[in-house]
C-alpha atoms as a PDB file:
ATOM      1  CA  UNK A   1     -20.204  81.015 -27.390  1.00  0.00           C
ATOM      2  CA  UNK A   2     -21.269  78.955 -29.870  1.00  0.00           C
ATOM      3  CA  UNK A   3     -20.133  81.153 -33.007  1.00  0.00           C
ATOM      4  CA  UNK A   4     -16.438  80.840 -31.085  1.00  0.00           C
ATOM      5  CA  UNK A   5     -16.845  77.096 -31.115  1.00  0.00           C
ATOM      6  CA  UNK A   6     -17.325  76.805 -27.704  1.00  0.00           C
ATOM      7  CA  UNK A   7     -19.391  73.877 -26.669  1.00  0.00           C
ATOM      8  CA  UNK A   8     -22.540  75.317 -24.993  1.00  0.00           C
ATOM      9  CA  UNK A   9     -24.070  74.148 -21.616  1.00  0.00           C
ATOM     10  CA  UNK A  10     -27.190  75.256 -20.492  1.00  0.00           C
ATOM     11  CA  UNK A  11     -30.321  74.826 -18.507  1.00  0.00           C
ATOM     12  CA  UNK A  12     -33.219  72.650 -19.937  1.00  0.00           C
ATOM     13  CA  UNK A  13     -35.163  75.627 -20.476  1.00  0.00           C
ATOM     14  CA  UNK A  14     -37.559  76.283 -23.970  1.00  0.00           C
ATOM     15  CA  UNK A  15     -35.149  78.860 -25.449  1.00  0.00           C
ATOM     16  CA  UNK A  16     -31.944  76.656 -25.313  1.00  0.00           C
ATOM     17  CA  UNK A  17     -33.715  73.802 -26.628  1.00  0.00           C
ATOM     18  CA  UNK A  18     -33.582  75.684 -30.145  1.00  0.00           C
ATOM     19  CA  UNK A  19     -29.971  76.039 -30.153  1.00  0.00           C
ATOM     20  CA  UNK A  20     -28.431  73.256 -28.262  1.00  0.00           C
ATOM     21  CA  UNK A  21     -28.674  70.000 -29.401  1.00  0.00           C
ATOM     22  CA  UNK A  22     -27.540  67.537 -26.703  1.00  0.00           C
ATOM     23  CA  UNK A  23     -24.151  65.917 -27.594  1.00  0.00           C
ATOM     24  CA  UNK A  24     -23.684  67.786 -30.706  1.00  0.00           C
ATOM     25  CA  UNK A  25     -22.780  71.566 -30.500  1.00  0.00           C
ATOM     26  CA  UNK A  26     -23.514  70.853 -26.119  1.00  0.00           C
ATOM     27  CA  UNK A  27     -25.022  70.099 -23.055  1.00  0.00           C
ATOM     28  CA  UNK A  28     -28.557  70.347 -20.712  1.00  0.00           C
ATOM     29  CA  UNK A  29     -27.776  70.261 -17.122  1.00  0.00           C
ATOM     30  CA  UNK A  30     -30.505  70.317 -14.337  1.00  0.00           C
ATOM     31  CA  UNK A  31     -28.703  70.757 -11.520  1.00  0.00           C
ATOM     32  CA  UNK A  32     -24.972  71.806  -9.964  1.00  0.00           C
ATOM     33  CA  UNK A  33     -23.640  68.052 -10.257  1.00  0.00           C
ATOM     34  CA  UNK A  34     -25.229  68.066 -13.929  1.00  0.00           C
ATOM     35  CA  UNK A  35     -23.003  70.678 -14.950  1.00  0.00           C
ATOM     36  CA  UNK A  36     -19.588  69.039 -13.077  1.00  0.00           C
ATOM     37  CA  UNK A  37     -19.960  65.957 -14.279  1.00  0.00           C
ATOM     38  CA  UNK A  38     -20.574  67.539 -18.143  1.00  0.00           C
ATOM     39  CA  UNK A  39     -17.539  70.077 -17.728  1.00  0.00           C
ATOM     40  CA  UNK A  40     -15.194  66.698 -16.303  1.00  0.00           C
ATOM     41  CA  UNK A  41     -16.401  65.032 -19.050  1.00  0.00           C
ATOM     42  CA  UNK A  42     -15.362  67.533 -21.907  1.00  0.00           C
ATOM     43  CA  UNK A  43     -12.611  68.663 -20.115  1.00  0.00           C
ATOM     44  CA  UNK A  44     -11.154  64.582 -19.766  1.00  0.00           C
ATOM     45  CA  UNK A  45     -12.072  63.826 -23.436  1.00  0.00           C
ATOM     46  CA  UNK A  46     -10.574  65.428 -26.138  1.00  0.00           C
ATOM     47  CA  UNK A  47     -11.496  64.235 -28.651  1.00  0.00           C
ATOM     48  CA  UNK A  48     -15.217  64.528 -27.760  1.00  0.00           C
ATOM     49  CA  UNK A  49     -14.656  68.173 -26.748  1.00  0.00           C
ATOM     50  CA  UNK A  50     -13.209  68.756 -30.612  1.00  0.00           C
ATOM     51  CA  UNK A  51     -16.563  67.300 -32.048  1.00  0.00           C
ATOM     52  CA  UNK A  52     -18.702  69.131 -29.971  1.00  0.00           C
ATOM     53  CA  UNK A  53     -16.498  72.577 -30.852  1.00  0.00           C
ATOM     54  CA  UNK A  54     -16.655  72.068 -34.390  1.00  0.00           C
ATOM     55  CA  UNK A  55     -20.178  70.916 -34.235  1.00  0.00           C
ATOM     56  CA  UNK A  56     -21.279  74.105 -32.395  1.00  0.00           C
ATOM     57  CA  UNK A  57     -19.251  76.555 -35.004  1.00  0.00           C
ATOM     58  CA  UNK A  58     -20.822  75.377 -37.583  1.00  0.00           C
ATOM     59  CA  UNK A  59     -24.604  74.912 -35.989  1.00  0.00           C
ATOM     60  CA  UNK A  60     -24.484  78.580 -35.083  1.00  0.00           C
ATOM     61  CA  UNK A  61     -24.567  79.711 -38.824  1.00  0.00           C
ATOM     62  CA  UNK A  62     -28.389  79.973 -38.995  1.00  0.00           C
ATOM     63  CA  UNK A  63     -28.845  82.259 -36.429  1.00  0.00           C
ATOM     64  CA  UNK A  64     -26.252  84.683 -37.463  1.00  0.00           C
ATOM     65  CA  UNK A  65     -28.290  88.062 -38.392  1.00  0.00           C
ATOM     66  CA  UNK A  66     -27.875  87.659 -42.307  1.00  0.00           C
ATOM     67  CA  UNK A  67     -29.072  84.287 -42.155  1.00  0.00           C
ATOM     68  CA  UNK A  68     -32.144  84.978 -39.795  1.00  0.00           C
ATOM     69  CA  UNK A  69     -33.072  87.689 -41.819  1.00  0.00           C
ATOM     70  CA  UNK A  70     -32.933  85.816 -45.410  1.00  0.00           C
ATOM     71  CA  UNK A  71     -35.327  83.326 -43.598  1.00  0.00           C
ATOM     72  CA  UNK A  72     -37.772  85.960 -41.990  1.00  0.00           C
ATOM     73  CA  UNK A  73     -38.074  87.325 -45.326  1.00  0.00           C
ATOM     74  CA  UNK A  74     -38.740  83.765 -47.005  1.00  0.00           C
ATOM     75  CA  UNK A  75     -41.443  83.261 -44.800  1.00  0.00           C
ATOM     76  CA  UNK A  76     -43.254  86.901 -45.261  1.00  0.00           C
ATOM     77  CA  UNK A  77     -42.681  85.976 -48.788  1.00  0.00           C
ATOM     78  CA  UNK A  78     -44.387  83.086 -48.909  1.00  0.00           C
ATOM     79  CA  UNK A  79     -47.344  84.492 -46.729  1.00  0.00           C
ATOM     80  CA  UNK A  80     -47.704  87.640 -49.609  1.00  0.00           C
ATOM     81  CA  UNK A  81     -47.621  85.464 -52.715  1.00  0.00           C
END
């Protein structure tokens, strides 16, 4: 989603907290009305909706698989020197 510049909304959950940052690339919800009131509120405000889709194209670049890899093999580089 977020590599198509979709603006991401997710449970508050340990994994999504590494790839969502809250009112930049998208959104934590807790509950049903959580997630309502966040879709209204992109879906009533344009020009916040543009932010957050530009903000979550661009935020997805380190975990493409070229990028994740260059940085695994930083690290075991470090570790070997």
């Amino acid at each position: 989603m977020l590599f198509h510049g979709i603006p991401l909304l997710a449970s508050k959950i340990r994994g999504h907290n590494e790839i969502i940052k809250e009112d930049y690339n998208g959104y934590f919800f807790m509950n049903k009305k959580e997630l309502t009131n966040k879709i209204l509120e992109l879906y009533s405000d344009n020009d916040n909706y543009n932010k957050i889709k530009n903000n979550a194209r661009s935020s997805v670049q380190k975990f493409i698989l070229d990028n994740a890899y260059k940085e695994q093999k930083s690290i075991y580089d470090d570790i070997l020197k």
